[in-house]
PDB file of N, CA and C in Angstrom:
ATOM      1  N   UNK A   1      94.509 115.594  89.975  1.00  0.00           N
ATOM      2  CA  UNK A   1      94.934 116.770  90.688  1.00  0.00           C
ATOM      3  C   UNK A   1      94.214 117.969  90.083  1.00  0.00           C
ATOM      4  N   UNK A   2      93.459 118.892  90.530  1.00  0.00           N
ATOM      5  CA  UNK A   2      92.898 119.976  90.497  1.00  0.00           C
ATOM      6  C   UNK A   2      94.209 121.172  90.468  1.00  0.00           C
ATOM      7  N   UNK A   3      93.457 121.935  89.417  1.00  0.00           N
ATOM      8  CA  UNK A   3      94.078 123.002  88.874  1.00  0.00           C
ATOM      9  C   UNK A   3      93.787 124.409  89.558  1.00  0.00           C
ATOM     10  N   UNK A   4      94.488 125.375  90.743  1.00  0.00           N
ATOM     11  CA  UNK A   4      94.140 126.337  90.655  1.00  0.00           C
ATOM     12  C   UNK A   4      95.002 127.385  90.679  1.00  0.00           C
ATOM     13  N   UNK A   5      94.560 128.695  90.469  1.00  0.00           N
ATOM     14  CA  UNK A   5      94.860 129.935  90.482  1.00  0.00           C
ATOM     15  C   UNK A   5      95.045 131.051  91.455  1.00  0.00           C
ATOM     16  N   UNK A   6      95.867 131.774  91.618  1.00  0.00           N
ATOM     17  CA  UNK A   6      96.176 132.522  92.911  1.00  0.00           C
ATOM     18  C   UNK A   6      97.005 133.682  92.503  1.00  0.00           C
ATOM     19  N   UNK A   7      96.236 135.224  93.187  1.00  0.00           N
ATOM     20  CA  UNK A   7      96.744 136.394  93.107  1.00  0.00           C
ATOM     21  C   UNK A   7      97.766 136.338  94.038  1.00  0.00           C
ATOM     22  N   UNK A   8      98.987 136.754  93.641  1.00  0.00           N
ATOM     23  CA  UNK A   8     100.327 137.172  94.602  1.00  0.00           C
ATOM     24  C   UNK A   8     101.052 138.688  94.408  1.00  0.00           C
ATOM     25  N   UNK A   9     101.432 139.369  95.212  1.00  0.00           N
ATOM     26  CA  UNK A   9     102.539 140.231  94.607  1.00  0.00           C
ATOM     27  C   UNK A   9     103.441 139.928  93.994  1.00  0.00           C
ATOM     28  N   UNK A  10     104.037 140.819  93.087  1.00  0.00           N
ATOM     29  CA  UNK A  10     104.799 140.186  92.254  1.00  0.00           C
ATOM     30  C   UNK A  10     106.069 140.008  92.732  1.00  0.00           C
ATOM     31  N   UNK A  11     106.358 140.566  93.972  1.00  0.00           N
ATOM     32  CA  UNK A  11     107.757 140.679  94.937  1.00  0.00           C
ATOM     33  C   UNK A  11     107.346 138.973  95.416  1.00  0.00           C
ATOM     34  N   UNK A  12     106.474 138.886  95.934  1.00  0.00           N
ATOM     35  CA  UNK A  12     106.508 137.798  97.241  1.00  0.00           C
ATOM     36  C   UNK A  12     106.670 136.112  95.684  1.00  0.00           C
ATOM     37  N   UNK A  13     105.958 136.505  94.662  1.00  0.00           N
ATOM     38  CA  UNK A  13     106.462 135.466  93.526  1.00  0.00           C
ATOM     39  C   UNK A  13     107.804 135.204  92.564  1.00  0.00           C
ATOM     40  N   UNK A  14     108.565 136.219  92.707  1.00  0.00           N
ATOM     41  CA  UNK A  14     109.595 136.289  92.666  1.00  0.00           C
ATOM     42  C   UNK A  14     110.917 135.530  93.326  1.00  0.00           C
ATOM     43  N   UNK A  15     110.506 135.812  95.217  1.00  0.00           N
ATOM     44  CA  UNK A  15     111.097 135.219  96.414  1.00  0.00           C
ATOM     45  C   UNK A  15     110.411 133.195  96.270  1.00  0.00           C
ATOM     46  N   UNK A  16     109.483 133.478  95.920  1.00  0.00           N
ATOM     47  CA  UNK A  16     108.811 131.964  95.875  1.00  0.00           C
ATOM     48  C   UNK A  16     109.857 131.416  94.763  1.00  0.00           C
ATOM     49  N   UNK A  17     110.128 132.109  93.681  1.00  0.00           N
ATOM     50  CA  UNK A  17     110.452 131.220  92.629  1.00  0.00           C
ATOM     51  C   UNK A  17     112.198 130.734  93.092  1.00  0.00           C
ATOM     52  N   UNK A  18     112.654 132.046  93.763  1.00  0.00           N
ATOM     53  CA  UNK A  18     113.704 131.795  94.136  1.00  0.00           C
ATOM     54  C   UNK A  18     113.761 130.667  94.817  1.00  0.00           C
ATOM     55  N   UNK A  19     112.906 130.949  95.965  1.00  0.00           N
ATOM     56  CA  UNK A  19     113.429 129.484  96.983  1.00  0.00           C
ATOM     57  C   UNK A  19     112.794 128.321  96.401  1.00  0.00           C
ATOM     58  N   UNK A  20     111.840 128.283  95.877  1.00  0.00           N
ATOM     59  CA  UNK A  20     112.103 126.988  95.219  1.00  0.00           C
ATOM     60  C   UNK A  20     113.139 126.586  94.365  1.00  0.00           C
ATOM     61  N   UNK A  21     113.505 127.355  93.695  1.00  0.00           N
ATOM     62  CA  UNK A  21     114.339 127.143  92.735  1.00  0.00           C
ATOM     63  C   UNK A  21     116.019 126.615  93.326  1.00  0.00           C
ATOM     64  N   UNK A  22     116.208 127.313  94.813  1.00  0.00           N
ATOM     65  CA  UNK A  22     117.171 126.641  95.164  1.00  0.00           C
ATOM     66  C   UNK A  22     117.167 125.506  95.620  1.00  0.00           C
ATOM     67  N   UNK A  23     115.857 125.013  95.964  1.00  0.00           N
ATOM     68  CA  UNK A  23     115.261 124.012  96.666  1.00  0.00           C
ATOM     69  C   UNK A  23     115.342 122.669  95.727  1.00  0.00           C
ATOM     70  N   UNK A  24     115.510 122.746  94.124  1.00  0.00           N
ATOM     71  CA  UNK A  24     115.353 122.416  93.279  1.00  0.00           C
ATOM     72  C   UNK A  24     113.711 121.358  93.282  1.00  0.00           C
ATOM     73  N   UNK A  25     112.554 123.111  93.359  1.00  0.00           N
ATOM     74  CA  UNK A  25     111.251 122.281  93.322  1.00  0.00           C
ATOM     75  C   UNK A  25     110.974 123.434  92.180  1.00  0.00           C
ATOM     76  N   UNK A  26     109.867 122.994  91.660  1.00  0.00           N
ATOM     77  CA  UNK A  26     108.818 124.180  91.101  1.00  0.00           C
ATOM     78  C   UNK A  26     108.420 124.797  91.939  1.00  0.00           C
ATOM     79  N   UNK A  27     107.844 126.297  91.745  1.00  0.00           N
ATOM     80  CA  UNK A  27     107.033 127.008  92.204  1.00  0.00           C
ATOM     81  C   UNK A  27     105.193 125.960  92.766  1.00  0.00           C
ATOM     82  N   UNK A  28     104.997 125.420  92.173  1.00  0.00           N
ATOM     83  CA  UNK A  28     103.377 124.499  92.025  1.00  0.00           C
ATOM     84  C   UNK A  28     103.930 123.299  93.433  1.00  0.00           C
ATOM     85  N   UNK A  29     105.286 122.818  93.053  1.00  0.00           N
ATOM     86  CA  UNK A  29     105.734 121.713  93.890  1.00  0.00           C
ATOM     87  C   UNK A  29     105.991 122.350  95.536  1.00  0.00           C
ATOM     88  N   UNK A  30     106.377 123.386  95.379  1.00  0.00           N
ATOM     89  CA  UNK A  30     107.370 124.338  96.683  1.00  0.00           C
ATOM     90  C   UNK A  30     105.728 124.867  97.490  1.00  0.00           C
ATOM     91  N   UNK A  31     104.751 125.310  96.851  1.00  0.00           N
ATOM     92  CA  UNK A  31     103.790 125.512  97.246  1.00  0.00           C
ATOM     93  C   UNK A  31     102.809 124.665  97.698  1.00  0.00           C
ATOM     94  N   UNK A  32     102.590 123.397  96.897  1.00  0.00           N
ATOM     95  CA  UNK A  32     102.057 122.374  97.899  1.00  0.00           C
ATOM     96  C   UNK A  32     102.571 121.930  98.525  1.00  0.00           C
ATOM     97  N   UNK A  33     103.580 121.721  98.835  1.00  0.00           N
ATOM     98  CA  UNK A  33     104.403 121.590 100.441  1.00  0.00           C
ATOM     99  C   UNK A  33     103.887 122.389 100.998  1.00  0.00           C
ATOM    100  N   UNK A  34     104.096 123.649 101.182  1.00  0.00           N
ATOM    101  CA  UNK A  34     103.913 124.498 102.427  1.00  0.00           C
ATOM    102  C   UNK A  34     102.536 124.150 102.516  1.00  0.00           C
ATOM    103  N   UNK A  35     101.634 124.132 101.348  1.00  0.00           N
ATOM    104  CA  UNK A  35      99.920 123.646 101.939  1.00  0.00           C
ATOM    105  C   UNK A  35      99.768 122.411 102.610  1.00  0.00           C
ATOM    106  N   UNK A  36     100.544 121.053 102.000  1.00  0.00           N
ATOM    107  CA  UNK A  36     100.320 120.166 102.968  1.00  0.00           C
ATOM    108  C   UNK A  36     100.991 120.169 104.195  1.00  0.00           C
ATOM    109  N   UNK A  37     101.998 120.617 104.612  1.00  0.00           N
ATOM    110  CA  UNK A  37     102.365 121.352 105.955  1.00  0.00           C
ATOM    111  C   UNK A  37     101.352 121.997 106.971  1.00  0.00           C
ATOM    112  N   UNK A  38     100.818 122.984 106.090  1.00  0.00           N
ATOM    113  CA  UNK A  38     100.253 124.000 106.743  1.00  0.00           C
ATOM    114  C   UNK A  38      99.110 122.983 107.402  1.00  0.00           C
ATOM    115  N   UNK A  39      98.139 122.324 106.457  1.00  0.00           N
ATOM    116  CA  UNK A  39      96.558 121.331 106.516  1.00  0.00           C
ATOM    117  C   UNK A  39      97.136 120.285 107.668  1.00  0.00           C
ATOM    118  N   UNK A  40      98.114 119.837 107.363  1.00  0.00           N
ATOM    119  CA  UNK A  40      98.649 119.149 108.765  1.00  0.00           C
ATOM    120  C   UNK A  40      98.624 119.460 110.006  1.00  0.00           C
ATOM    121  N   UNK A  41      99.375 120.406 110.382  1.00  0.00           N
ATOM    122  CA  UNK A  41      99.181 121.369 111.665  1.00  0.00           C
ATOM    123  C   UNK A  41      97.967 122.111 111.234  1.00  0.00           C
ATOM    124  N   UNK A  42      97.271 122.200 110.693  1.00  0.00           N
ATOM    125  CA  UNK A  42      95.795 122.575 112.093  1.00  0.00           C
ATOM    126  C   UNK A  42      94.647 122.245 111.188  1.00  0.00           C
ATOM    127  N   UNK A  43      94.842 120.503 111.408  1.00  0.00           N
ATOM    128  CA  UNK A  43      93.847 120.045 110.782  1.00  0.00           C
ATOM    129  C   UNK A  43      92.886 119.612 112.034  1.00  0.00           C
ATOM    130  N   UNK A  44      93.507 120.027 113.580  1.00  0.00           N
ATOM    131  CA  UNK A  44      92.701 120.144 114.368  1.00  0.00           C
ATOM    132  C   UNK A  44      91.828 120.865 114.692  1.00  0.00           C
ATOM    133  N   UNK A  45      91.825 121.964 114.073  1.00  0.00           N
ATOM    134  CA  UNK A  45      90.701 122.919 113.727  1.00  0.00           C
ATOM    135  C   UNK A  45      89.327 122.128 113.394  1.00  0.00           C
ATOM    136  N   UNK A  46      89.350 121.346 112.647  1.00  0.00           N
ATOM    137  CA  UNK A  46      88.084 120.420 111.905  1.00  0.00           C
ATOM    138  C   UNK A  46      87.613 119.578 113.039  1.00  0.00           C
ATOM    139  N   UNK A  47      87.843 120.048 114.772  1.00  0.00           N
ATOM    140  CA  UNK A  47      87.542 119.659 115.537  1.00  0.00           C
ATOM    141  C   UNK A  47      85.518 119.178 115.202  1.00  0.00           C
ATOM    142  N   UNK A  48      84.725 119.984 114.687  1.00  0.00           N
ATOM    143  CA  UNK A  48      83.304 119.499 114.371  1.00  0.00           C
ATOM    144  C   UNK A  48      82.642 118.317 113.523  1.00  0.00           C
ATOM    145  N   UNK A  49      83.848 118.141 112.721  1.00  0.00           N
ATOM    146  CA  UNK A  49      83.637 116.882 111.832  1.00  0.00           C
ATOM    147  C   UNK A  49      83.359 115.354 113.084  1.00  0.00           C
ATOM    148  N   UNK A  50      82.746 114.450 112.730  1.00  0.00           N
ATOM    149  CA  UNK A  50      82.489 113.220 113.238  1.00  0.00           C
ATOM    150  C   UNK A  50      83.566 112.243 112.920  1.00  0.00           C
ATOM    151  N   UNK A  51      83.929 111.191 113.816  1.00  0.00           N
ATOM    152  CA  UNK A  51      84.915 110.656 113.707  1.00  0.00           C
ATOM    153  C   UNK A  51      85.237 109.752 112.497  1.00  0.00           C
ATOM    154  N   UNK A  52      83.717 109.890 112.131  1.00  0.00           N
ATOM    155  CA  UNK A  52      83.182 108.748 110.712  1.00  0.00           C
ATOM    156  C   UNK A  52      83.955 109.654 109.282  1.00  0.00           C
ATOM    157  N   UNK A  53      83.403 110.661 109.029  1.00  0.00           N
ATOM    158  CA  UNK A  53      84.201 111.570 108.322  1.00  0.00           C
ATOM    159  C   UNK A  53      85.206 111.781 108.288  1.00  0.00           C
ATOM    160  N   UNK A  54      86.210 111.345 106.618  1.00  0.00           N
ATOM    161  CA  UNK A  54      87.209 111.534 106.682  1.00  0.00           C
ATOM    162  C   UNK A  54      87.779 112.957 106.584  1.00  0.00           C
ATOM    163  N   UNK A  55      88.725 113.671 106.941  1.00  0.00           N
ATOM    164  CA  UNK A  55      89.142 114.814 106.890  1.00  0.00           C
ATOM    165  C   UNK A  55      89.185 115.573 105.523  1.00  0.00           C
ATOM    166  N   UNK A  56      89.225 114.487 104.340  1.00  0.00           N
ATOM    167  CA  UNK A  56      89.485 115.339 103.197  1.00  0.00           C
ATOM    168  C   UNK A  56      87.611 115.704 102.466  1.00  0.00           C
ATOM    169  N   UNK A  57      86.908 114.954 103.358  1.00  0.00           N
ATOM    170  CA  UNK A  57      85.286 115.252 102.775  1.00  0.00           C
ATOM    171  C   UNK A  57      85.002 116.459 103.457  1.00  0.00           C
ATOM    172  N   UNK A  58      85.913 117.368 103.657  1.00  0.00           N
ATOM    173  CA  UNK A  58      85.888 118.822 104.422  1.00  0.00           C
ATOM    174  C   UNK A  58      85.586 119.495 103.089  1.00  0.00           C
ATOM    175  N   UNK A  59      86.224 119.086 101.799  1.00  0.00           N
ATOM    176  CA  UNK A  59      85.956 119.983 100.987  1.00  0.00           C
ATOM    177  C   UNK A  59      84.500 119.866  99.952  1.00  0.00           C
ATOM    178  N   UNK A  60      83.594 119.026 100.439  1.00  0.00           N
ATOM    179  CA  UNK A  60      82.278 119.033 100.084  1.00  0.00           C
ATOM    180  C   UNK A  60      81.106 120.065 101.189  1.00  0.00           C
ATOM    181  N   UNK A  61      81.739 120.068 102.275  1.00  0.00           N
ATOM    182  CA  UNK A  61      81.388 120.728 103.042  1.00  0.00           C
ATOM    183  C   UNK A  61      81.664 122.223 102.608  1.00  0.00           C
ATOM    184  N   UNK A  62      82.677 123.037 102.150  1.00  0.00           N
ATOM    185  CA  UNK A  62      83.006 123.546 101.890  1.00  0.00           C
ATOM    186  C   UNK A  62      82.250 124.805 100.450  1.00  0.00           C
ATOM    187  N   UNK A  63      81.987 123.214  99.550  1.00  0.00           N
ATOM    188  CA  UNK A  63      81.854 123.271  98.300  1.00  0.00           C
ATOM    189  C   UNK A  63      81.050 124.861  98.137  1.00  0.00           C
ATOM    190  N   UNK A  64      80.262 124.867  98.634  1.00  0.00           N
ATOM    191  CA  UNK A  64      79.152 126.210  98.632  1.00  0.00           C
ATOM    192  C   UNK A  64      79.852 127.342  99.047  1.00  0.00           C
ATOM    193  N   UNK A  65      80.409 127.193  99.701  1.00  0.00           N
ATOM    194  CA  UNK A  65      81.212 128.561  99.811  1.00  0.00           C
ATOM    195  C   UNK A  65      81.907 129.300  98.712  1.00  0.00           C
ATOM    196  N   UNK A  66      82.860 128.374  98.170  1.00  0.00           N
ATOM    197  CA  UNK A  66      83.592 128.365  97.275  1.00  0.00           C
ATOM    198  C   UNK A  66      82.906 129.074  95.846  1.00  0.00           C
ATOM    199  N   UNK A  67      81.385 128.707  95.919  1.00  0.00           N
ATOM    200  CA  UNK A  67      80.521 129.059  94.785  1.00  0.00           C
ATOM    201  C   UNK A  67      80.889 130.617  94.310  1.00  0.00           C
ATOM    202  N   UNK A  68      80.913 131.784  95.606  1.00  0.00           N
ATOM    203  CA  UNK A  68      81.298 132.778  95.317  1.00  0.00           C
ATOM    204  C   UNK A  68      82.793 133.460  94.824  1.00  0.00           C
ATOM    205  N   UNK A  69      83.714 132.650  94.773  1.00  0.00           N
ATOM    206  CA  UNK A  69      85.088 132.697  94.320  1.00  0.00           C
ATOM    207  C   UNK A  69      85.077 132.454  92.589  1.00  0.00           C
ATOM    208  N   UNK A  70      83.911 131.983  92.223  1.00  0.00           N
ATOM    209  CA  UNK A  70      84.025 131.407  90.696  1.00  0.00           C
ATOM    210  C   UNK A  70      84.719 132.872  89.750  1.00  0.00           C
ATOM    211  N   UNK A  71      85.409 132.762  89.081  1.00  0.00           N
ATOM    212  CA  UNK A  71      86.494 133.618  88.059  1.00  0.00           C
ATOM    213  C   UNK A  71      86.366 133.536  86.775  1.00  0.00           C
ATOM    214  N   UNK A  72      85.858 134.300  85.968  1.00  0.00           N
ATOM    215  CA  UNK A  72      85.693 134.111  84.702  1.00  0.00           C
ATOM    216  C   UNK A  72      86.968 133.438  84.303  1.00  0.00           C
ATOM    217  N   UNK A  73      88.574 134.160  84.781  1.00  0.00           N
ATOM    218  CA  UNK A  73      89.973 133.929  84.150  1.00  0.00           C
ATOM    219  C   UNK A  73      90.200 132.634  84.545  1.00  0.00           C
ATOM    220  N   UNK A  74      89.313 131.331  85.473  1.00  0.00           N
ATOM    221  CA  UNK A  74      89.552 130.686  85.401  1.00  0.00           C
ATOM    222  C   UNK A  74      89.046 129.739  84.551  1.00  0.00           C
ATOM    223  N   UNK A  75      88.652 129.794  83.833  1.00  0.00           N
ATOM    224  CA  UNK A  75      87.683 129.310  83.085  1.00  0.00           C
ATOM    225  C   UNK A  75      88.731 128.147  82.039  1.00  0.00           C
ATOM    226  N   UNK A  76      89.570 128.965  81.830  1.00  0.00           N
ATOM    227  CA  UNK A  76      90.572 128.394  80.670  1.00  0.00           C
ATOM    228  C   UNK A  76      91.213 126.903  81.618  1.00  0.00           C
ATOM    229  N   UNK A  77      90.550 126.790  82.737  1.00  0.00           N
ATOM    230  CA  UNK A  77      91.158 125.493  83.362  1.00  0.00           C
ATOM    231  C   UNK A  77      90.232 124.522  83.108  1.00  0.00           C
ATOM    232  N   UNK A  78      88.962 124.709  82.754  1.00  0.00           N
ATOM    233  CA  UNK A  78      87.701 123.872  82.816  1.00  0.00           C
ATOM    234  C   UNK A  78      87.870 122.731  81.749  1.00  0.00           C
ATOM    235  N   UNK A  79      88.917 122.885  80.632  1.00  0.00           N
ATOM    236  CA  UNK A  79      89.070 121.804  79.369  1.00  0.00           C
ATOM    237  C   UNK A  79      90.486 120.812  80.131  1.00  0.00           C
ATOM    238  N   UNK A  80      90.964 121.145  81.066  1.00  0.00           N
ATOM    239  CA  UNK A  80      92.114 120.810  81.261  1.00  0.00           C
ATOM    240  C   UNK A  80      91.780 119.470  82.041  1.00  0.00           C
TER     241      UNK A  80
END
């Protein structure tokens, strides 16, 4: 499992921790839900991919984009 990082307000992380917390998930757990939710419903978007291609080799496709997001502060994930 890949490690990442994400700017939030500190109001809207607060409300996250809450509802997870009633939810009895983590914040990390409560949030990949809503992502695999979300990748579910509109993974029809990836309408261009070939039928041969599996949906998750979207993120090699991807990969280059991503190049410009690189974070020094993430760095401390690279030993992990």
């Amino acid at each position: 499992m890949g490690v990442m990082s994400i700017r939030i307000k500190d109001k809207n992380k607060k409300l996250l921790k809450i509802i997870a917390s009633y939810e009895g998930k983590t914040i990390g757990g409560f949030i990949e839900e809503l992502l695999e939710d979300y990748i579910e419903k509109n993974k029809d978007r990836l309408h261009f991919l070939t039928p041969q291609v599996e949906t998750f080799d979207v993120t090699g496709l991807s990969a280059q984009a991503f190049l410009d997001w690189d974070n020094k502060e993430d760095e401390i994930y690279d030993k992990l």
